[in-house]
Protein backbone atom coordinates (compact mmCIF):
# COMPACT_ATOMS: atom_id res chain seq x y z
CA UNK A 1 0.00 0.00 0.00
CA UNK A 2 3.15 2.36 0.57
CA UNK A 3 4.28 1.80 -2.68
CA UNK A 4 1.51 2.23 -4.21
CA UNK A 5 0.71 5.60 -2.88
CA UNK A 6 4.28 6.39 -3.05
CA UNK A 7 3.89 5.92 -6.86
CA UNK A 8 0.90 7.47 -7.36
CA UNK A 9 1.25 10.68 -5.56
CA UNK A 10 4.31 10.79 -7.70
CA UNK A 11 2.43 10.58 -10.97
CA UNK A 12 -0.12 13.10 -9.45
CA UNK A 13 2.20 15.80 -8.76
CA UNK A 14 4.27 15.33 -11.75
CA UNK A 15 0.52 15.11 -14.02
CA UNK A 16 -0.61 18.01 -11.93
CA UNK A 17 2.56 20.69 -12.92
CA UNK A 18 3.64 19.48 -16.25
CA UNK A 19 0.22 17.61 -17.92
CA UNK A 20 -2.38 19.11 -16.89
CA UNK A 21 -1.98 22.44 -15.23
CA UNK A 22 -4.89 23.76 -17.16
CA UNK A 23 -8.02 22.27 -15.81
CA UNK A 24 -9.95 19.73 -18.25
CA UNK A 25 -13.50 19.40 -19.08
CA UNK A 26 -15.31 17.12 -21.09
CA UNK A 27 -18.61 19.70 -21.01
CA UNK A 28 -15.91 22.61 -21.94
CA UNK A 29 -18.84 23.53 -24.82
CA UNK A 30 -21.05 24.62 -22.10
CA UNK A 31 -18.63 26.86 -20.11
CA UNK A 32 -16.02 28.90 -22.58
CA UNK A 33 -15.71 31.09 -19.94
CA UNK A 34 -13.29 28.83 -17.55
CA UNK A 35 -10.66 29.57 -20.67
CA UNK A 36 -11.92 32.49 -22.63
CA UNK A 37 -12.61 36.12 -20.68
CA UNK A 38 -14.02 36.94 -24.44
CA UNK A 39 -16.72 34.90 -23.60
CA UNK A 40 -18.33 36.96 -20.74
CA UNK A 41 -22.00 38.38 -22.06
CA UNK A 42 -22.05 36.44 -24.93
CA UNK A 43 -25.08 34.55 -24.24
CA UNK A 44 -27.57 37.38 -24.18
CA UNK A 45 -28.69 37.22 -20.42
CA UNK A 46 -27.26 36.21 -17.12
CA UNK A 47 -25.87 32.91 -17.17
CA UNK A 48 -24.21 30.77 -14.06
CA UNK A 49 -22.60 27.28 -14.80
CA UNK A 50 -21.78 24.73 -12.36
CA UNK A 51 -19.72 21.28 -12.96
CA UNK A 52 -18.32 18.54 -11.19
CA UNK A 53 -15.70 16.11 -12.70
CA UNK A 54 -14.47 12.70 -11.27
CA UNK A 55 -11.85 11.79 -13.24
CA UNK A 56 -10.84 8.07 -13.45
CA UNK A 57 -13.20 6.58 -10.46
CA UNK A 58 -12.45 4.29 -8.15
CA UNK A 59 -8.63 5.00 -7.91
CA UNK A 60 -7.45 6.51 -4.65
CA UNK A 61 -6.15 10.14 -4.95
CA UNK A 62 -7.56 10.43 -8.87
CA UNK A 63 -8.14 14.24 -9.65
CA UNK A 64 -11.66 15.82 -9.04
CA UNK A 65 -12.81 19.25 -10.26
CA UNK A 66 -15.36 21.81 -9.70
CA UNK A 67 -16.16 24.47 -11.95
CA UNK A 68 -17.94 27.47 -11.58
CA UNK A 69 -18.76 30.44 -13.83
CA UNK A 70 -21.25 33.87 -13.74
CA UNK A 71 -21.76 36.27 -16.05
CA UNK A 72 -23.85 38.55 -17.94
CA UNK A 73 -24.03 41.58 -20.94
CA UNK A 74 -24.34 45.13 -19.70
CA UNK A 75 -24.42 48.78 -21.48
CA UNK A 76 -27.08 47.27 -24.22
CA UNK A 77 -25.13 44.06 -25.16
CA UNK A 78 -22.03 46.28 -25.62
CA UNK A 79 -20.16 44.86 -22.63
CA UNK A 80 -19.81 41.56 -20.71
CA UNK A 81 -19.26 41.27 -17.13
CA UNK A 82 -17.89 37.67 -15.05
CA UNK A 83 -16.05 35.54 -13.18
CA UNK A 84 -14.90 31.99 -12.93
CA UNK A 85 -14.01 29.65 -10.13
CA UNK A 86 -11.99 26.64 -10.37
CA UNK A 87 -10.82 24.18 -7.82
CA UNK A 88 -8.65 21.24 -8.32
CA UNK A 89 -7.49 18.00 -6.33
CA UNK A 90 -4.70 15.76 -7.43
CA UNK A 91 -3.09 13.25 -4.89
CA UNK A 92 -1.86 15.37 -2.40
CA UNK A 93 -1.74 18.62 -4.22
CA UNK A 94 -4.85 21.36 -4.79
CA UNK A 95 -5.26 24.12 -6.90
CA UNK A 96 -7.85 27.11 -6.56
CA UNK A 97 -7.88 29.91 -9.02
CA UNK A 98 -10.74 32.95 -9.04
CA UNK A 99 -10.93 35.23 -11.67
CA UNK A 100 -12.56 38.20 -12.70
CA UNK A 101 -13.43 38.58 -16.74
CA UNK A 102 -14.21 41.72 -18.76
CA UNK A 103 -15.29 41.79 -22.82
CA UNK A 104 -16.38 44.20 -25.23
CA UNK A 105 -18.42 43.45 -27.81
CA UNK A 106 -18.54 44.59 -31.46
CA UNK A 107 -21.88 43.87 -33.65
CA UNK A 108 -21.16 44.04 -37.63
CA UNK A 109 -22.16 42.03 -40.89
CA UNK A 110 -26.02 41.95 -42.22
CA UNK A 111 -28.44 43.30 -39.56
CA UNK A 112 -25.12 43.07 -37.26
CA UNK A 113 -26.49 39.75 -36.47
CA UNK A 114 -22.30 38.77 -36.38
CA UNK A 115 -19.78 39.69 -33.09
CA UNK A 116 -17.10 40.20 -32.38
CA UNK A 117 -15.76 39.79 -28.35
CA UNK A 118 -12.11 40.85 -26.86
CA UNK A 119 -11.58 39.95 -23.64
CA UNK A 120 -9.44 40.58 -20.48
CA UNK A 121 -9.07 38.48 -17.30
CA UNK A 122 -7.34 39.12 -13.77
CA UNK A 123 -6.94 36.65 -11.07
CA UNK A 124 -5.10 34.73 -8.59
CA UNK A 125 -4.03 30.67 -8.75
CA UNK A 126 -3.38 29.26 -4.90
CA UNK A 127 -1.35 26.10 -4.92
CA UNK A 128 -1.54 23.73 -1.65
CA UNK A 129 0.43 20.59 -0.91
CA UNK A 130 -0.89 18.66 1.83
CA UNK A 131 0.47 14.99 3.05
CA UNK A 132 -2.16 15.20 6.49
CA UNK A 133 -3.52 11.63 6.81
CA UNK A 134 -1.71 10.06 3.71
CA UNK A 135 1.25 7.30 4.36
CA UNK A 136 4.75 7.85 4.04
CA UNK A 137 8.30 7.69 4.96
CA UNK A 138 8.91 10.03 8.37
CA UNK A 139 11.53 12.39 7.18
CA UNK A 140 11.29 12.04 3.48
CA UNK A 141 12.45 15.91 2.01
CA UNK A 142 9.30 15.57 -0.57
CA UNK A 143 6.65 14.94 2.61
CA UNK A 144 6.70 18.84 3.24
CA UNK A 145 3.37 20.58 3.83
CA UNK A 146 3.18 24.11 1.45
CA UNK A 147 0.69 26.66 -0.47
CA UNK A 148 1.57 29.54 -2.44
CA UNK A 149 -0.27 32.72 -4.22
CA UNK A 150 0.30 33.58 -7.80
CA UNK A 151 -1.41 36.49 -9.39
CA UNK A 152 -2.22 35.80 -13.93
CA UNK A 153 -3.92 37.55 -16.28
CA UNK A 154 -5.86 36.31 -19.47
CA UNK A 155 -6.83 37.44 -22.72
CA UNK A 156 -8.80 36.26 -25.65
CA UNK A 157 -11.18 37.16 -28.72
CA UNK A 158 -14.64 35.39 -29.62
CA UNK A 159 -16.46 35.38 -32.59
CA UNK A 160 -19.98 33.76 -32.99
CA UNK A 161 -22.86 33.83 -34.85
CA UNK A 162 -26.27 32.21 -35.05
CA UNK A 163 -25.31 29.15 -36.42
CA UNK A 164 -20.95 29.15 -35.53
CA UNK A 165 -18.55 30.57 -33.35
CA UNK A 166 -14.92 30.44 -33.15
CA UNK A 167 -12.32 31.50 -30.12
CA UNK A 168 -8.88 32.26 -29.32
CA UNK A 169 -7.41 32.12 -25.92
CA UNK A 170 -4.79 32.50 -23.48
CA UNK A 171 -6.29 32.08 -20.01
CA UNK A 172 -2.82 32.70 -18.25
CA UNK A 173 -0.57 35.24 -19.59
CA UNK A 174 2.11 35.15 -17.69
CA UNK A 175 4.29 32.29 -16.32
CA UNK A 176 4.60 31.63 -12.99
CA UNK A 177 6.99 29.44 -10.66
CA UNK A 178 5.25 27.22 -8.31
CA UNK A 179 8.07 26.71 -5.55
CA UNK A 180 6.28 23.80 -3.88
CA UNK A 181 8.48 21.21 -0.93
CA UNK A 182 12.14 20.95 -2.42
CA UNK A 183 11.04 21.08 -5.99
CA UNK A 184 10.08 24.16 -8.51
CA UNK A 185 7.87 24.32 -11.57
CA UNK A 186 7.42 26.59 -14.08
CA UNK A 187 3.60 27.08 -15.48
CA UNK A 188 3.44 27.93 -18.96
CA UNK A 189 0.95 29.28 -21.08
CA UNK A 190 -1.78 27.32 -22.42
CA UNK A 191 -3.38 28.80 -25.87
CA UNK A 192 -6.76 27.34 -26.28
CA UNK A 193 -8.82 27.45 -30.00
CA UNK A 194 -12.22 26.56 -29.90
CA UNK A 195 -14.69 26.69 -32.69
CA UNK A 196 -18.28 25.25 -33.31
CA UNK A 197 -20.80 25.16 -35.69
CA UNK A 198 -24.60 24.15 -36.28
CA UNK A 199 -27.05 22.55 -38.90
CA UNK A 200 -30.62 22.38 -39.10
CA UNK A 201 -31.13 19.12 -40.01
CA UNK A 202 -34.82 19.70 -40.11
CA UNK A 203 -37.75 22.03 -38.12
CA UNK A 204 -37.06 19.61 -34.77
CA UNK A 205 -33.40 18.06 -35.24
CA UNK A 206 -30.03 20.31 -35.21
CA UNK A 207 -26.42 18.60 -35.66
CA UNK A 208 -24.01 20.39 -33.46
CA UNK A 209 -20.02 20.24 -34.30
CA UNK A 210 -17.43 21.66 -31.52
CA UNK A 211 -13.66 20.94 -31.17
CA UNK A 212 -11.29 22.41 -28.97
CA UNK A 213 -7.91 22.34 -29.19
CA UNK A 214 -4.70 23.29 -26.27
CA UNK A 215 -1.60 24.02 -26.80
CA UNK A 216 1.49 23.96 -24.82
CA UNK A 217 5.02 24.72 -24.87
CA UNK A 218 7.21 20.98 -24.89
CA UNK A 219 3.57 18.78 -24.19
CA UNK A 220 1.29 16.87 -26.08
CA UNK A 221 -1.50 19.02 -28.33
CA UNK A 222 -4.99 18.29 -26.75
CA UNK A 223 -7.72 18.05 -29.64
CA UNK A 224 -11.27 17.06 -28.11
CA UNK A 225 -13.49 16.89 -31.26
CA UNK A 226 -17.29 16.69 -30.65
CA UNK A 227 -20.40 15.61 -32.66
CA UNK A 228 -24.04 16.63 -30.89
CA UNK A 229 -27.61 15.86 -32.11
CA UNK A 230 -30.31 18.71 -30.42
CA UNK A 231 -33.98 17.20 -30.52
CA UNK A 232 -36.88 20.28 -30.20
CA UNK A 233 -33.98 22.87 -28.84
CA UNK A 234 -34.09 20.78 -25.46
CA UNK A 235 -32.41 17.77 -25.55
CA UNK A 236 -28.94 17.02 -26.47
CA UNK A 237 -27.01 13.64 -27.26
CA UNK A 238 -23.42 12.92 -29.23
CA UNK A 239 -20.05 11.55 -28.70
CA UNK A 240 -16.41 12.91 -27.69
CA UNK A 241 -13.17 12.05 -28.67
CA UNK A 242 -9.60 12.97 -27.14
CA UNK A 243 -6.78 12.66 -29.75
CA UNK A 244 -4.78 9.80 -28.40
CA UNK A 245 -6.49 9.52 -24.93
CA UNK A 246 -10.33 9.19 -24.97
CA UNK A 247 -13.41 8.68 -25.92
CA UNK A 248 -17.02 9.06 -24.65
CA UNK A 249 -21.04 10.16 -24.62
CA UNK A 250 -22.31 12.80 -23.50
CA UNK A 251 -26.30 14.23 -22.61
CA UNK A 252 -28.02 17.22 -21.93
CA UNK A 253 -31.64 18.59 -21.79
CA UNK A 254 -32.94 22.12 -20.74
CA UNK A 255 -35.79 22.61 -18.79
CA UNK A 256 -37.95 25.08 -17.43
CA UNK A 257 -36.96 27.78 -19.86
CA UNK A 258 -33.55 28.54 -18.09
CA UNK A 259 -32.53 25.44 -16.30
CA UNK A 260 -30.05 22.93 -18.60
CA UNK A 261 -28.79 19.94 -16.75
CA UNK A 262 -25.60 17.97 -18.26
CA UNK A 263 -23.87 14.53 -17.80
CA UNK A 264 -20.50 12.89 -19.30
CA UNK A 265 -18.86 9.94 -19.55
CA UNK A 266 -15.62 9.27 -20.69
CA UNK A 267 -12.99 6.31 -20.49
CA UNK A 268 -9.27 5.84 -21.27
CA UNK A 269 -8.18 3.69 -24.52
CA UNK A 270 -4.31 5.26 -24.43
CA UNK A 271 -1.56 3.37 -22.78
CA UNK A 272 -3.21 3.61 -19.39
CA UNK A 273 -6.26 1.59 -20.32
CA UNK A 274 -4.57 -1.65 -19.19
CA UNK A 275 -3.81 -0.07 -15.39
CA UNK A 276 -7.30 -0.48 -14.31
CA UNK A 277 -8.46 2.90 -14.34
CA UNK A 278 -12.11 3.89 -13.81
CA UNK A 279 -13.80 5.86 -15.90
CA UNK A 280 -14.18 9.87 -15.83
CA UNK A 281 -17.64 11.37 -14.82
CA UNK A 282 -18.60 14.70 -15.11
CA UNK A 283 -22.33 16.57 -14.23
CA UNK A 284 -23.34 20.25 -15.11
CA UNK A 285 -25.88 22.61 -14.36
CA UNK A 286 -26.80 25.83 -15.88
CA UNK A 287 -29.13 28.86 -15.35
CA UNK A 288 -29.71 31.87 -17.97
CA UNK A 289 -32.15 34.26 -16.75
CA UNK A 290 -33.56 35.20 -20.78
CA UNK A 291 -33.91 30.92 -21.55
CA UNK A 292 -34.77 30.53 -24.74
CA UNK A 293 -35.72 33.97 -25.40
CA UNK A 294 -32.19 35.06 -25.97
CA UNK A 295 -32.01 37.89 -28.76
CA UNK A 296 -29.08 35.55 -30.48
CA UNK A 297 -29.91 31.95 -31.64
CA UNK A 298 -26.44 30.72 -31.39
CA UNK A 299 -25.71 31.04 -26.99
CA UNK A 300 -29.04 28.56 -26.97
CA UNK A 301 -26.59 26.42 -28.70
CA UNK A 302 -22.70 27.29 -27.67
């Protein structure tokens, strides 16, 4: 049991500063704002967001995340107002980040029925390693209680329409040093593209289309590429794929005007899918104030 924990804290931390230091999210469609500030307003009313991922249950110390986002268009759609909340386990080591987003917002094309968002973020990341309760060698240099406060900023532009949208991010500008036990690491920036588009495939059915793709210095590229059916605007159903990690099905179905409720599933078919690994659940809930009588079709559907 020591060595297994000794192993697998070691695979957290390294996973946590080098892999994945950038939250994922399988329901990222639903909540643009965790990586783009460009984002805030763009959905025509007040809109909060709320998700929980368990990623790869049933293994002791596997990550969990919550996610949390509010915001809504002021000065006559002209401006966008929000913030997002993130919190992040990993083995022994947690990561909260709250930020505070700002976009303005620039109508153009036929009946200006196109936009245009830039955006600006401003925040703070607080890193905690904790080894309370967990098993381990007395007087190992590694076994070192810490926490530390690192102020970011983020930027990005969004463009959408009724039918597509397409974004550019970079949710934190500058890197930072996380100077954690006797180690440091350096967190670099993530640049996020996202893009999405919609087809009536008849008076009741719409296909949906939505990729999103990360980008970081000396890592892997992250491409999640995914393909939705919406029945009578209010229920959702498709599929999700992770370039060279993994697949998965996700469902969704708005009610009440302004309520949307979400669910994921997603499993491992990489080189870990022989280590037993569970399976990664995630849940979502939504409220925008306007429902479904947004002014703009396409924040009913991105």
């Amino acid at each position: 049991m020591k060595n297994r924990l000794g192993v697998l804290l070691s695979v957290f931390i390294s996973f946590n500063y080098f892999a994945q230091q950038d939250e994922q999210s399988s329901l990222y469609m639903f909540n643009s704002l965790q990586f783009n500030p460009a984002y805030a307003g763009s959905r025509g009313a007040l809109n909060a967001t709320l998700i929980h991922r368990s990623q790869w249950v049933g293994l002791e110390g596997a990550p969990t995340t919550q996610f949390f986002s509010l915001h809504s268009p002021f000065a006559r759609n002209s401006m966008g107002a929000g913030m997002h909340i993130s919190h992040d386990s990993k083995g022994a080591s947690t990561r909260t980040s709250a930020f505070g987003d700002m976009s303005y917002s620039i109508p153009f094309g036929p009946r200006r029925k196109h936009r245009i968002n830039l955006g600006l973020s401003a925040g703070i990341d607080a890193m905690n390693m904790s080894f309370k309760g967990l098993v381990g060698d007395d007087g190992d240099p590694f076994k070192v209680d810490a926490s530390q406060l690192n102020f970011n900023a983020g930027a990005g532009a969004y463009y959408y329409s009724k039918n597509a949208y397409i974004g550019l991010s970079i949710p934190r500008l500058f890197k930072t040093e996380w100077i954690m036990t006797t180690t440091a690491s350096l967190v670099k920036r993530h640049f996020f593209l996202a893009a999405g588009w919609v087809k009536p495939l008849n008076s009741v059915t719409d296909l949906k289309l939505s990729t999103l793709v990360k980008v970081v210095q000396n890592a892997p590229i992250t491409i999640d590429l995914n393909a939705n059916i919406f029945f009578y605007k209010s229920f959702w159903i498709g599929g999700m794929y992770r370039y060279n990690e993994s697949a998965g099905a996700n469902i969704a179905y708005q009610f009440k005007e302004k309520w949307m409720f979400g669910y994921s599933y997603d499993f491992v078919f990489n080189g870990l899918r022989n280590t037993g690994l569970g399976g990664t659940h995630e849940i979502m809930l939504t409220y925008d104030m306007n429902g479904r009588r947004t002014v703009y079709a396409s924040p009913r559907y991105f």
